[in-house]
Protein backbone atom coordinates (compact mmCIF):
# COMPACT_ATOMS: atom_id res chain seq x y z
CA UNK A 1 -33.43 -18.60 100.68
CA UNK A 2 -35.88 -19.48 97.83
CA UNK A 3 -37.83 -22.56 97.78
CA UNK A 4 -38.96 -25.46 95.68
CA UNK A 5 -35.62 -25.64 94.49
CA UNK A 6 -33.95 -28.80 92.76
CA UNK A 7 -30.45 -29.85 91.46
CA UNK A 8 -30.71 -32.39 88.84
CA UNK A 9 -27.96 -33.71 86.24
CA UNK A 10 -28.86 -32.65 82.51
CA UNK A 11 -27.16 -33.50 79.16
CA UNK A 12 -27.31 -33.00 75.36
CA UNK A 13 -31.03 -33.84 75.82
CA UNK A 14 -31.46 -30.83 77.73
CA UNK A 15 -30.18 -28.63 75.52
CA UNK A 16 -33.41 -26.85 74.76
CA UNK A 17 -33.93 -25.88 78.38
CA UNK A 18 -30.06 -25.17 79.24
CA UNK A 19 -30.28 -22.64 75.57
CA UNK A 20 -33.57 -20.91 77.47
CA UNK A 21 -31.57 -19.90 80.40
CA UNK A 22 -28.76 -19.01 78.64
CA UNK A 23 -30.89 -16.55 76.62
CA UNK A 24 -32.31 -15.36 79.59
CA UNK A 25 -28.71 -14.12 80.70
CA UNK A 26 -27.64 -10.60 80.10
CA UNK A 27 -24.34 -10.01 78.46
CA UNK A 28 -22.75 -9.35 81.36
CA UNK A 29 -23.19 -12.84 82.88
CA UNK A 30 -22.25 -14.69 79.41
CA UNK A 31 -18.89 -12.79 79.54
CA UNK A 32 -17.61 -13.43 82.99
CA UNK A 33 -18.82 -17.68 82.07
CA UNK A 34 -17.16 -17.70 78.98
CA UNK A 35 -14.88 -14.69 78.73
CA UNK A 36 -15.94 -13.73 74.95
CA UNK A 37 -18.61 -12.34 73.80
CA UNK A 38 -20.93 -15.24 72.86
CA UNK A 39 -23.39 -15.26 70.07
CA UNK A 40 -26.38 -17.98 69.87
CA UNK A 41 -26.21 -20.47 72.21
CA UNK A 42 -27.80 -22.89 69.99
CA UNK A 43 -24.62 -23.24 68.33
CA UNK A 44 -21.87 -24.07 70.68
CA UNK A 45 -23.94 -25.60 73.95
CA UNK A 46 -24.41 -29.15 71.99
CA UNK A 47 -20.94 -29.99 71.76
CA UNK A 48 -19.97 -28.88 75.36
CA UNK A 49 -23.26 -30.94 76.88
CA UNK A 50 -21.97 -34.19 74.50
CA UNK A 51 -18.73 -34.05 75.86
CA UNK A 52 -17.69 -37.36 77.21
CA UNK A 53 -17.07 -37.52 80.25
CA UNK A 54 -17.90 -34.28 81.22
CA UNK A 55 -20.24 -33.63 84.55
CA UNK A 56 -23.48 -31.11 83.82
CA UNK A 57 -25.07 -30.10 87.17
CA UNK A 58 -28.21 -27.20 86.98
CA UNK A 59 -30.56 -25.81 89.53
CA UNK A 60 -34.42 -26.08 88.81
CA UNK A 61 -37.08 -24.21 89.75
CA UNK A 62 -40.66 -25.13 90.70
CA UNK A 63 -41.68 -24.69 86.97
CA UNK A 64 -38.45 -27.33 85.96
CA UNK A 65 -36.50 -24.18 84.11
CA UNK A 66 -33.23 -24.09 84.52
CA UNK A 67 -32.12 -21.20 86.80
CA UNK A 68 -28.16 -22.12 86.99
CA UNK A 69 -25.84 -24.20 85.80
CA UNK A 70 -22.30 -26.21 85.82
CA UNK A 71 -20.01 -28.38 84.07
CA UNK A 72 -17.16 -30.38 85.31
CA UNK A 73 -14.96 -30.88 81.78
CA UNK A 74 -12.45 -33.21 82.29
CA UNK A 75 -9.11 -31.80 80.65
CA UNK A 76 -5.93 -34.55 80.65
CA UNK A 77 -6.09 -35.65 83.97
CA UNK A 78 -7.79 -32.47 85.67
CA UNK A 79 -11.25 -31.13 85.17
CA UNK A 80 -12.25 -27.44 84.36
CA UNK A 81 -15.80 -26.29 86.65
CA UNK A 82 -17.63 -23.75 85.11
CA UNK A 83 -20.73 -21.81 86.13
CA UNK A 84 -23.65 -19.70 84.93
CA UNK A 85 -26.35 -18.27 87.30
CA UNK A 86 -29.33 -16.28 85.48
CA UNK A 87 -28.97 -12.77 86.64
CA UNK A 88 -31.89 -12.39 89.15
CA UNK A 89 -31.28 -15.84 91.35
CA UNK A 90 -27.59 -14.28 91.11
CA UNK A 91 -26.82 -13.45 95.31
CA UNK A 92 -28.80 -16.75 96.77
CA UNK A 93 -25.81 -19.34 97.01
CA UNK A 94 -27.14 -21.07 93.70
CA UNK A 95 -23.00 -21.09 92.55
CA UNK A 96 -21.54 -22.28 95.84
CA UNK A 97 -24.18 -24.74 95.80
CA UNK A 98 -23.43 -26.31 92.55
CA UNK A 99 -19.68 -25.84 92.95
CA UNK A 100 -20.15 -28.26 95.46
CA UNK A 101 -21.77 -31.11 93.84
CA UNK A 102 -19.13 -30.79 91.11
CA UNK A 103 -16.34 -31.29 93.53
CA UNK A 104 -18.01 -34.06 94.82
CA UNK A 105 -17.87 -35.94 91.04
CA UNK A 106 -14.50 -34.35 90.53
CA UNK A 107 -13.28 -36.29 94.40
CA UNK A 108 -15.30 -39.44 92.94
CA UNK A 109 -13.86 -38.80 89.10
CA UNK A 110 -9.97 -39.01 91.08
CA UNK A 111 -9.03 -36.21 88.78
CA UNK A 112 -5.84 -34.50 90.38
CA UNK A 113 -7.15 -30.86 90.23
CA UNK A 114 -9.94 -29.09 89.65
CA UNK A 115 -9.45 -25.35 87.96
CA UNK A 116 -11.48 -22.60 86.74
CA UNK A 117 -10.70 -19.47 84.76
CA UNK A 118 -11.89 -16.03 86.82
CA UNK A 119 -11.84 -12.45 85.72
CA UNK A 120 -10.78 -10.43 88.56
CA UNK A 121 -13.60 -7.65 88.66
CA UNK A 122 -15.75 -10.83 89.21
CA UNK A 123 -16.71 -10.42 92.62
CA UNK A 124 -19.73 -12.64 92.65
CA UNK A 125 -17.43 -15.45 91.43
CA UNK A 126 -14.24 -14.58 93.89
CA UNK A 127 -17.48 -14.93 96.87
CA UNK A 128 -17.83 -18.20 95.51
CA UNK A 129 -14.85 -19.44 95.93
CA UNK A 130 -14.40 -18.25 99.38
CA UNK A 131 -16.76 -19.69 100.65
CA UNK A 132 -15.63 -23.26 99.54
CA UNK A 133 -13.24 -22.96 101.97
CA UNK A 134 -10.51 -24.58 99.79
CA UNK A 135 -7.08 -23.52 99.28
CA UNK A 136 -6.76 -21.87 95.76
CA UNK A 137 -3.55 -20.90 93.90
CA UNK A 138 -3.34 -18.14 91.25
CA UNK A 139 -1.68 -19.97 88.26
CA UNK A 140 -1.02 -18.43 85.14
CA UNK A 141 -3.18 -15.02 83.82
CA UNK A 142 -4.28 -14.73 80.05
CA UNK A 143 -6.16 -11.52 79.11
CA UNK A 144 -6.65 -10.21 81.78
CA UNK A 145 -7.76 -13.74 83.54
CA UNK A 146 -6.64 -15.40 86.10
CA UNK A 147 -6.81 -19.29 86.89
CA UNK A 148 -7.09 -20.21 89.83
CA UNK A 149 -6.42 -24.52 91.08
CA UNK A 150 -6.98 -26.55 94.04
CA UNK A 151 -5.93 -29.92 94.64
CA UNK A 152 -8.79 -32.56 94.62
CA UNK A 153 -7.43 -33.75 98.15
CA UNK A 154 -8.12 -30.30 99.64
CA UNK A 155 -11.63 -30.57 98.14
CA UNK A 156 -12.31 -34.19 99.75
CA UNK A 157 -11.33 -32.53 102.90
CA UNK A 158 -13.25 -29.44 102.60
CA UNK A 159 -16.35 -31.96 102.26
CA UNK A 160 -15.58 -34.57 104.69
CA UNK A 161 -15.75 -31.64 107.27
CA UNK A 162 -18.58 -29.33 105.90
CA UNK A 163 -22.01 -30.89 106.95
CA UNK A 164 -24.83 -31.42 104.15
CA UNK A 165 -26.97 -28.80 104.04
CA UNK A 166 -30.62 -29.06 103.22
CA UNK A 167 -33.75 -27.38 102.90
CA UNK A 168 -33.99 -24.88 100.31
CA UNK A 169 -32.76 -27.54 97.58
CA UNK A 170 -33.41 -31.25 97.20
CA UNK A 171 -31.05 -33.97 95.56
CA UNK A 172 -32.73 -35.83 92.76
CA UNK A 173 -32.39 -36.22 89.31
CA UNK A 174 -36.26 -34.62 88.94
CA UNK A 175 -39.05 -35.88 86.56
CA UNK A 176 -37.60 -34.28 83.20
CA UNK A 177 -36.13 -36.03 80.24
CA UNK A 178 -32.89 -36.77 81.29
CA UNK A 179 -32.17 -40.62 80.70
CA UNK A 180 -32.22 -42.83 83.37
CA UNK A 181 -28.37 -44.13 82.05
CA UNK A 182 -26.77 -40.77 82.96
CA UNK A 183 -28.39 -40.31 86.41
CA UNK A 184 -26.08 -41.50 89.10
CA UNK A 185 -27.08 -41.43 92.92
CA UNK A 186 -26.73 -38.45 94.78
CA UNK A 187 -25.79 -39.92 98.17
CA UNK A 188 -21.93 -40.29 98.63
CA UNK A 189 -21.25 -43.95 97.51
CA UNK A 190 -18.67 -46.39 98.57
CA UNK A 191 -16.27 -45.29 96.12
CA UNK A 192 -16.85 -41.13 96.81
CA UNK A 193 -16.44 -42.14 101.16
CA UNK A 194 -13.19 -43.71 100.72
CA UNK A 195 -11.82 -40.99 98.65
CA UNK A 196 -12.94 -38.41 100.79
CA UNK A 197 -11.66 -40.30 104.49
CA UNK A 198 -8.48 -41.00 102.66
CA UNK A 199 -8.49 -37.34 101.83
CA UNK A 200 -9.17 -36.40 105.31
CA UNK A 201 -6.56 -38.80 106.88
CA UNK A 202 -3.66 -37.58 104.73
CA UNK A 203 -4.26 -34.12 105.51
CA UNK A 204 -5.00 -33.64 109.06
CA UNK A 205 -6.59 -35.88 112.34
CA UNK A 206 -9.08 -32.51 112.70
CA UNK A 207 -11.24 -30.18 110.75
CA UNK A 208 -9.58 -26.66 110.69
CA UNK A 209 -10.45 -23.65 109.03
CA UNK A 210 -9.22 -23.67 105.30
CA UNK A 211 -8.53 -19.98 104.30
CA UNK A 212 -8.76 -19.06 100.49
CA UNK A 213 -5.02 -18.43 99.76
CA UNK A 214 -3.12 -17.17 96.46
CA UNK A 215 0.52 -17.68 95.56
């Protein structure tokens, strides 16, 4: 596992860095994010980083570029996660990583269920997901497809039984421009324990095994 390695929360100010990785991406890894051909990402990645409410997680390297990202968008009462990992730091757990610092907001947020939309030749993506160790359900499938929903309660659980793992990244919010009002603590507050032991208490008395299932 690579070093040096930081996740920090960015917004609209980051834009300039968050359009440099994008451009950095091949093709390939724009369509499986966004399922479309995409064309300058100056253009549509201010809205989506403005969006209120809406959760922006990225990893950082040593230099403070932007090496992967996330979002958390909340969408009436559920939030859509969302994830982009420049092509070679793809294959180091930078997604699985991220996906789960946005389930911890999402747990925190109390939104009911957190989905993503998955194409299913993406096998770096379907990896991902497995190893959340969350039960998924296969929902609906629009060309070609699929998305795929788990219930924030499984997520609390998931965390309240997987222990923190450190070393090749470090929790901050990093020494770049993002302003101090949208940095919130990474340590699981008051409000992001109860959720999660309620979570854990409604579900089961033990940690088991959670296997990635699809109805």
């Amino acid at each position: 596992m690579r070093q040096g390695l930081r996740i920090v929360r960015v917004d609209q100010g980051d834009e300039p860095r968050v359009t440099a990785l994008h451009r950095r991406c091949s093709a390939d890894a724009l369509w499986h994010r966004y399922h479309r051909a995409m064309g300058d990402p100056g253009t549509y990645l201010g809205p989506l980083l403005s969006r209120p409410r809406s959760v922006h997680l990225a990893v950082q390297d040593p230099r403070e570029r932007l090496v992967a990202i996330g979002h958390l968008l909340p969408d009436d009462g559920d939030a859509e996660a969302a994830l982009l990992v420049e092509d070679t730091w793809q294959n180091s757990g930078l997604g699985t990583r991220l996906l789960e610092e946005l389930g911890r907001f999402a747990v925190a947020s109390g939104v009911h269920e957190v989905y993503g939309v998955v194409h299913p030749d993406d096998a770096r993506m379907a990896a991902v997901l497995h190893h959340a160790g969350v039960p998924l359900r296969r929902v609906a499938e629009t060309g070609g497809a699929a998305t795929i929903r788990a219930r924030t309660q499984d997520i609390g659980l998931a965390l309240a039984c997987s222990p923190v793992r450190r070393g090749w990244w470090r929790r901050g919010a990093g020494k770049h421009h993002v302003s101090q009002s949208s940095v919130r603590s990474w340590d699981q507050g008051p409000a992001v324990q109860r959720v999660l032991r309620r979570s854990f208490e409604d579900a089961s008395p033990t940690c088991r095994t959670r296997t990635v299932q699809e109805v």
